[in-house]
PDB file of N, CA and C in Angstrom:
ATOM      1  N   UNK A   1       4.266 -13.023   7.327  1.00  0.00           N
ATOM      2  CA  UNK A   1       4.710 -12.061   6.344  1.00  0.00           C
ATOM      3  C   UNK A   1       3.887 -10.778   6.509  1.00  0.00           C
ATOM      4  N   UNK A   2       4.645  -9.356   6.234  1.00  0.00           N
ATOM      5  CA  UNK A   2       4.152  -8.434   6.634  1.00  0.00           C
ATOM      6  C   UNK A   2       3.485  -7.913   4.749  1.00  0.00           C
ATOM      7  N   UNK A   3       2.419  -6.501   5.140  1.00  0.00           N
ATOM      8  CA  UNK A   3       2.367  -6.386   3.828  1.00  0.00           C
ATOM      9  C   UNK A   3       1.554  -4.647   4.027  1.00  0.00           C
ATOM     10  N   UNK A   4       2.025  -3.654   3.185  1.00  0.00           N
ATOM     11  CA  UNK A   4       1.715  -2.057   3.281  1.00  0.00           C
ATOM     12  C   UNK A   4       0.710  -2.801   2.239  1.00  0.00           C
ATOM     13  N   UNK A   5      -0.817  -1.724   3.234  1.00  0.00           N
ATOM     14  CA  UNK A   5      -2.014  -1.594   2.749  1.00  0.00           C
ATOM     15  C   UNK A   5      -2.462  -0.394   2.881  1.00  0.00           C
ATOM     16  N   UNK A   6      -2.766  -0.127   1.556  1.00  0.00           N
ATOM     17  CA  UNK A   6      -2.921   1.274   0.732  1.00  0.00           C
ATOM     18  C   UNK A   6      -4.557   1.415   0.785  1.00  0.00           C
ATOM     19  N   UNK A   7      -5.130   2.470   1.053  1.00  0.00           N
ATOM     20  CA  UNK A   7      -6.667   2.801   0.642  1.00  0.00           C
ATOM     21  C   UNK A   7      -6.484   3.984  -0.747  1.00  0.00           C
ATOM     22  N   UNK A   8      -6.571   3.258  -1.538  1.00  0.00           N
ATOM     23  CA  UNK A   8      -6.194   4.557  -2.411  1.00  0.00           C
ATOM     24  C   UNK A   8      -7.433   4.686  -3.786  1.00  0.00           C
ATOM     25  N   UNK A   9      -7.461   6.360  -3.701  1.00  0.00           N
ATOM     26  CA  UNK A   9      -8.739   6.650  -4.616  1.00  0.00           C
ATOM     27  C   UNK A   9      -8.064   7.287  -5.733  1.00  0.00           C
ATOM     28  N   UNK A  10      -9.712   7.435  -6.410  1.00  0.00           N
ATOM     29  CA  UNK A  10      -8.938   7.929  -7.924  1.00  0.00           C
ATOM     30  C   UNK A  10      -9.197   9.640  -7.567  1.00  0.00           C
ATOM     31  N   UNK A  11      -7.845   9.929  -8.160  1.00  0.00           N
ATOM     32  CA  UNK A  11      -8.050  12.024  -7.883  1.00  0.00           C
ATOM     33  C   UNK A  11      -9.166  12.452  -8.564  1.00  0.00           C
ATOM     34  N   UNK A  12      -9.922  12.124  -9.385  1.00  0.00           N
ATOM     35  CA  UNK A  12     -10.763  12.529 -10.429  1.00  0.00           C
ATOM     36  C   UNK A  12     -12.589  11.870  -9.721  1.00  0.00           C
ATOM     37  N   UNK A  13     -12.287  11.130  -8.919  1.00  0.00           N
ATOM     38  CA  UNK A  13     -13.624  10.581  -8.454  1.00  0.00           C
ATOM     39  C   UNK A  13     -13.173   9.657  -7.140  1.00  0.00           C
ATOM     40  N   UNK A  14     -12.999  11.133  -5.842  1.00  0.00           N
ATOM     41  CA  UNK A  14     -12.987  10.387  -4.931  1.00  0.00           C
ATOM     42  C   UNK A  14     -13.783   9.511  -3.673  1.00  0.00           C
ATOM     43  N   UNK A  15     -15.024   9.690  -4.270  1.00  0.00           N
ATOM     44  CA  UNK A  15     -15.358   8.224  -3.946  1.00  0.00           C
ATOM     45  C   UNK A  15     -15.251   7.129  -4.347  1.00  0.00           C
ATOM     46  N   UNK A  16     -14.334   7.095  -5.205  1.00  0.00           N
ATOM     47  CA  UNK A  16     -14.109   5.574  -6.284  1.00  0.00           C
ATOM     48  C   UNK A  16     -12.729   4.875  -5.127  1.00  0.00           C
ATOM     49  N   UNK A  17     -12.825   4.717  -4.069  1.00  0.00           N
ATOM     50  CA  UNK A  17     -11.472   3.865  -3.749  1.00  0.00           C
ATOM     51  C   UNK A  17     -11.058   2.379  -3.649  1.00  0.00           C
ATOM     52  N   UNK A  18     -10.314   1.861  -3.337  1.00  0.00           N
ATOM     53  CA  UNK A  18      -9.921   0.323  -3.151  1.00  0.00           C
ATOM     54  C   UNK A  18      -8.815   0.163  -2.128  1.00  0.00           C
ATOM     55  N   UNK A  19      -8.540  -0.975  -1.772  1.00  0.00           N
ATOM     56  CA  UNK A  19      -7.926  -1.620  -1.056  1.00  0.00           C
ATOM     57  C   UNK A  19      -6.544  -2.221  -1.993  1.00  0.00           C
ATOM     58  N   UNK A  20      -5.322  -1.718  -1.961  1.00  0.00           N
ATOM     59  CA  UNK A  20      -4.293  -2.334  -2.378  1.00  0.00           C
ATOM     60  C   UNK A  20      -3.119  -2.682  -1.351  1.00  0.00           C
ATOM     61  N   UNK A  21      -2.909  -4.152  -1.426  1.00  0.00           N
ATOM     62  CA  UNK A  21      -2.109  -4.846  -0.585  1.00  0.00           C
ATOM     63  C   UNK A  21      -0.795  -5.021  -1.471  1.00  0.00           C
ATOM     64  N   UNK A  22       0.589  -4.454  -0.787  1.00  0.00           N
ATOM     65  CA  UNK A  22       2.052  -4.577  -1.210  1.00  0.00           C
ATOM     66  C   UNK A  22       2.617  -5.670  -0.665  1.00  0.00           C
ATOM     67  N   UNK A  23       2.905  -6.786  -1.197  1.00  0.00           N
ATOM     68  CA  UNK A  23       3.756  -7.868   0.132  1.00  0.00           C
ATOM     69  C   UNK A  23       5.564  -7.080  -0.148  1.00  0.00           C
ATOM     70  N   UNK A  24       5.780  -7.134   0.834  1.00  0.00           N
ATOM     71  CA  UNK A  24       7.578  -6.977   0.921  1.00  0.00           C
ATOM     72  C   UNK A  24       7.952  -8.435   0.413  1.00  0.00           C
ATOM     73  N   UNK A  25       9.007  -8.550  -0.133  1.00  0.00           N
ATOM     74  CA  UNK A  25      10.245  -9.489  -0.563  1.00  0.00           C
ATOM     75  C   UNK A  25      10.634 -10.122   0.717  1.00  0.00           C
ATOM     76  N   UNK A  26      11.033  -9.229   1.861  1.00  0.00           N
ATOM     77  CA  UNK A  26      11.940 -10.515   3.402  1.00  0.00           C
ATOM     78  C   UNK A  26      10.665 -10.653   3.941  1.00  0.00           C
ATOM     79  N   UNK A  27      10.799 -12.133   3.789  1.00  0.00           N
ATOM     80  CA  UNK A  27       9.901 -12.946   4.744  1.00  0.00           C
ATOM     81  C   UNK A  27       9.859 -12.618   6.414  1.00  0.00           C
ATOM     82  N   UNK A  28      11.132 -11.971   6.729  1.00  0.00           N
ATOM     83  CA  UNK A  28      11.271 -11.601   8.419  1.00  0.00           C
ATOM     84  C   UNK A  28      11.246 -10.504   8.582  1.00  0.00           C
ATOM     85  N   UNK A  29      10.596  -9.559   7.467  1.00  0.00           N
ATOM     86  CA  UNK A  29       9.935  -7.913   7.931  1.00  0.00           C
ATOM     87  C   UNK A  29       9.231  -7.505   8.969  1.00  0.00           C
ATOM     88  N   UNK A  30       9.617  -6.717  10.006  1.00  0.00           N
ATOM     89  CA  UNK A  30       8.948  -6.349  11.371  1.00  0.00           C
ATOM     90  C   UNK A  30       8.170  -5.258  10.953  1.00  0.00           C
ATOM     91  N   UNK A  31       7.148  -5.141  11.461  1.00  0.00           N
ATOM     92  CA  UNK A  31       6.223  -4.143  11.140  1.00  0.00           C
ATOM     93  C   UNK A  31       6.641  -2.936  11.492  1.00  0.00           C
ATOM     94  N   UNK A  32       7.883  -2.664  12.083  1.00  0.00           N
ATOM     95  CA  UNK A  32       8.890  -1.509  12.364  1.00  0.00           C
ATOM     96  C   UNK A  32       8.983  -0.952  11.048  1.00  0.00           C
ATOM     97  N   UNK A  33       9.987  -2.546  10.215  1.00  0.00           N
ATOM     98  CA  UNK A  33      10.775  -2.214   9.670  1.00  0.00           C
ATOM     99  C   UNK A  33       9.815  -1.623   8.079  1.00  0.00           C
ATOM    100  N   UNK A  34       8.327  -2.124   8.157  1.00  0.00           N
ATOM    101  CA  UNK A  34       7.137  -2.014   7.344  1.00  0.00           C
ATOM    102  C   UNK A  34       7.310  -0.930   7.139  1.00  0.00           C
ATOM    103  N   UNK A  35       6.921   0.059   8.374  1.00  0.00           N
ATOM    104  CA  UNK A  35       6.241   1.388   8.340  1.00  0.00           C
ATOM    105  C   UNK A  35       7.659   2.451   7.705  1.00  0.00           C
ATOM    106  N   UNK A  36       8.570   1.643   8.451  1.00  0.00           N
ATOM    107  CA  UNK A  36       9.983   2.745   7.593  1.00  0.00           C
ATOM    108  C   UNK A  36      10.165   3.018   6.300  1.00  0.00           C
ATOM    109  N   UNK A  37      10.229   1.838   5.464  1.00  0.00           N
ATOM    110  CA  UNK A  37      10.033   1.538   4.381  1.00  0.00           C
ATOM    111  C   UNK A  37       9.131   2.012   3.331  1.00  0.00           C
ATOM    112  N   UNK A  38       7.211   2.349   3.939  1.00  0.00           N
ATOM    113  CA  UNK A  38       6.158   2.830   3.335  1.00  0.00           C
ATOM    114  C   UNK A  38       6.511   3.679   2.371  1.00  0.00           C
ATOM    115  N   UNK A  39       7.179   4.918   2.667  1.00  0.00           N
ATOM    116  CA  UNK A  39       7.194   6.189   1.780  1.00  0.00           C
ATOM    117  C   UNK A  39       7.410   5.599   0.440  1.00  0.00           C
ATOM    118  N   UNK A  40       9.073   5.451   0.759  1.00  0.00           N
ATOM    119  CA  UNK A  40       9.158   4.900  -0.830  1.00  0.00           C
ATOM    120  C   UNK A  40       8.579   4.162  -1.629  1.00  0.00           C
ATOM    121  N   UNK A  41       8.075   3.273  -1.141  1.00  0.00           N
ATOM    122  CA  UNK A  41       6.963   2.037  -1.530  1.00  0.00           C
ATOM    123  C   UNK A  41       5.856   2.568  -1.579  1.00  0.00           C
ATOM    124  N   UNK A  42       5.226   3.706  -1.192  1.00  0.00           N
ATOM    125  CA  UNK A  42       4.253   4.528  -1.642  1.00  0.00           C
ATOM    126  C   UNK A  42       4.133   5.451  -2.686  1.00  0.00           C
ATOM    127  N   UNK A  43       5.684   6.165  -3.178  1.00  0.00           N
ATOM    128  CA  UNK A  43       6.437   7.055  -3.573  1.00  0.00           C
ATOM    129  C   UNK A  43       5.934   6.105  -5.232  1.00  0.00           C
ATOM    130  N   UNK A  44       6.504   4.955  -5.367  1.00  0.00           N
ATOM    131  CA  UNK A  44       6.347   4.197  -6.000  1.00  0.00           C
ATOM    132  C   UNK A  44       5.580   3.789  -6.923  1.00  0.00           C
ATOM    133  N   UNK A  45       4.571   3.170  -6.280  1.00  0.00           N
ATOM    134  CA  UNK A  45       3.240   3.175  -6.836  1.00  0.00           C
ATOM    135  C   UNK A  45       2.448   4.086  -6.977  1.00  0.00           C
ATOM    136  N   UNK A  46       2.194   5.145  -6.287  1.00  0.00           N
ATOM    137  CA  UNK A  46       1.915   6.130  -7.358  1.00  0.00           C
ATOM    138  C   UNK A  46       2.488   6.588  -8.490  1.00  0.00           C
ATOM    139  N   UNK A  47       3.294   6.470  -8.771  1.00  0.00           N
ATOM    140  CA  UNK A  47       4.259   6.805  -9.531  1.00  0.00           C
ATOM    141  C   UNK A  47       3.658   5.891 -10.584  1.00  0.00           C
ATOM    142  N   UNK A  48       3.366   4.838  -9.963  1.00  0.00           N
ATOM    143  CA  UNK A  48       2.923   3.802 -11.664  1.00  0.00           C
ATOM    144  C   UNK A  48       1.366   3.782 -11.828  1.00  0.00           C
ATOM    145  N   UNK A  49       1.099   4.516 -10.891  1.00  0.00           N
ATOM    146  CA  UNK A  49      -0.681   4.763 -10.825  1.00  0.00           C
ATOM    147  C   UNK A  49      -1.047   5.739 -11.325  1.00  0.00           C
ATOM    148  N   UNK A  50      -0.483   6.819 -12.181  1.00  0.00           N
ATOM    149  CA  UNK A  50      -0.975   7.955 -12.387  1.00  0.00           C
ATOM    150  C   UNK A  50      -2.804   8.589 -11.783  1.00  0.00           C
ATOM    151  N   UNK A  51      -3.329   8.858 -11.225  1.00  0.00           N
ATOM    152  CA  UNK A  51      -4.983   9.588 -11.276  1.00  0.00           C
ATOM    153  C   UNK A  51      -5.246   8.421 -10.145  1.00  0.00           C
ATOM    154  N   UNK A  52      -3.915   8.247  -9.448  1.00  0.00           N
ATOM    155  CA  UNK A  52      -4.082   7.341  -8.126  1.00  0.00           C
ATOM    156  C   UNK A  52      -4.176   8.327  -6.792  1.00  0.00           C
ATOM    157  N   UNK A  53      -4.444   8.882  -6.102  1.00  0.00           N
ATOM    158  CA  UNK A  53      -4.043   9.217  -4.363  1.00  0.00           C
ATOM    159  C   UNK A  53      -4.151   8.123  -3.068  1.00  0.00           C
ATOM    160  N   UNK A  54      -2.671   8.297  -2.391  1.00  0.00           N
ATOM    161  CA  UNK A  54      -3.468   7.146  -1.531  1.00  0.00           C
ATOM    162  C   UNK A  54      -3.785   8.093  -0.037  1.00  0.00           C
ATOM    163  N   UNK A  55      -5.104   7.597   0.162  1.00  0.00           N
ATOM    164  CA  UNK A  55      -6.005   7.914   1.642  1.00  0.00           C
ATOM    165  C   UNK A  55      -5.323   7.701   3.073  1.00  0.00           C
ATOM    166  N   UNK A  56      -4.613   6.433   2.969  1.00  0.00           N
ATOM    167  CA  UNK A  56      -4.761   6.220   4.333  1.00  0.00           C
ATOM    168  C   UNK A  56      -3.573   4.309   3.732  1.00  0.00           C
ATOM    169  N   UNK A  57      -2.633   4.507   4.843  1.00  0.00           N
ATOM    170  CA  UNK A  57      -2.257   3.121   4.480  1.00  0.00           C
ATOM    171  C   UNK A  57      -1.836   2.729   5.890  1.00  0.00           C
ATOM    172  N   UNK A  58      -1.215   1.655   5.983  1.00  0.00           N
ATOM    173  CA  UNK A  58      -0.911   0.580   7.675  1.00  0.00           C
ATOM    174  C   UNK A  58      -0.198  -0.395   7.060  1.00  0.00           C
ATOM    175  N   UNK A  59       0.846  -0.960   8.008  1.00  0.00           N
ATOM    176  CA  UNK A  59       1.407  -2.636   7.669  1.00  0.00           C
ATOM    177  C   UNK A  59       0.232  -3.526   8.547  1.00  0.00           C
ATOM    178  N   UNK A  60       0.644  -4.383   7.675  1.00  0.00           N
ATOM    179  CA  UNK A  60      -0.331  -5.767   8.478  1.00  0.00           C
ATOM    180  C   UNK A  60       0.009  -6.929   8.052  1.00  0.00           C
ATOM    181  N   UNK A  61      -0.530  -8.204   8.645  1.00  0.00           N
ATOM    182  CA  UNK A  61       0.038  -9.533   8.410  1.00  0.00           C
ATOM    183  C   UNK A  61      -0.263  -9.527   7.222  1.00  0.00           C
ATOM    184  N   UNK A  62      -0.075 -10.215   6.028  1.00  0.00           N
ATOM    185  CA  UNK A  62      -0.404 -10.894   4.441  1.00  0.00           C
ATOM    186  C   UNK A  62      -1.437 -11.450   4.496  1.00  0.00           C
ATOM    187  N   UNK A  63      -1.967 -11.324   3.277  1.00  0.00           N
ATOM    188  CA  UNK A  63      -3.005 -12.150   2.866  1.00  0.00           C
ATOM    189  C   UNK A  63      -4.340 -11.588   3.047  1.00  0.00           C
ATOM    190  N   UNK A  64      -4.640 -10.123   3.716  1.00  0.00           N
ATOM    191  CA  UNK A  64      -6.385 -10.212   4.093  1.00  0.00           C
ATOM    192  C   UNK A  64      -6.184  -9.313   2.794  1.00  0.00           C
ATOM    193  N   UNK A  65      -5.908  -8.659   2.024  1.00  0.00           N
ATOM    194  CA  UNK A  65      -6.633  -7.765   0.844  1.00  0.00           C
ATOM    195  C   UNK A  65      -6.176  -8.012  -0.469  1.00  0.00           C
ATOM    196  N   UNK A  66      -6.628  -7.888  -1.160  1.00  0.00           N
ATOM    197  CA  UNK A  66      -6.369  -8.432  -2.660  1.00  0.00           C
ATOM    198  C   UNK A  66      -5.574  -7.189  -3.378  1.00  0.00           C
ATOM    199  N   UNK A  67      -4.407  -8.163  -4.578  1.00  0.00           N
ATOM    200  CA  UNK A  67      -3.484  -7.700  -4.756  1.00  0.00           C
ATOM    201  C   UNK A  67      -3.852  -7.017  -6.285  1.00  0.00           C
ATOM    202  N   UNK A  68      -2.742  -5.674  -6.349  1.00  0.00           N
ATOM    203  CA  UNK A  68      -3.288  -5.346  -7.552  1.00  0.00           C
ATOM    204  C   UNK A  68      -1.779  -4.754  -8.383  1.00  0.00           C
TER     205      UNK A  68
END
């Protein structure tokens, strides 16, 4: 399983950042089909993060970063 991993800080104190891991819904997501997908799925969560920015994100296999 694939999963967009976000480095994302707070706008107000950016050295405050974290590690947020998105799993996708299809179990047979290609990391193609990951990276296409990101924006909106980035678009997104900020959107529900207000005083969120994200740094830097990548697809990767599931499971190495904790979910938030």
């Amino acid at each position: 399983m694939i999963e967009l991993v976000l480095l994302a800080c707070l706008v107000n104190q950016p050295d405050s950042c974290q590690d947020v891991g998105l799993t996708y819904s299809a179990e047979n997501l290609t990391p193609m089909q990951c990276l296409m997908q990101a924006p909106p799925q980035m678009a997104k969560w900020v959107g529900e993060h207000p005083g969120w920015k994200i740094m830097k994100w990548t697809c990767r296999r599931a499971g190495r970063y904790a979910k938030t």
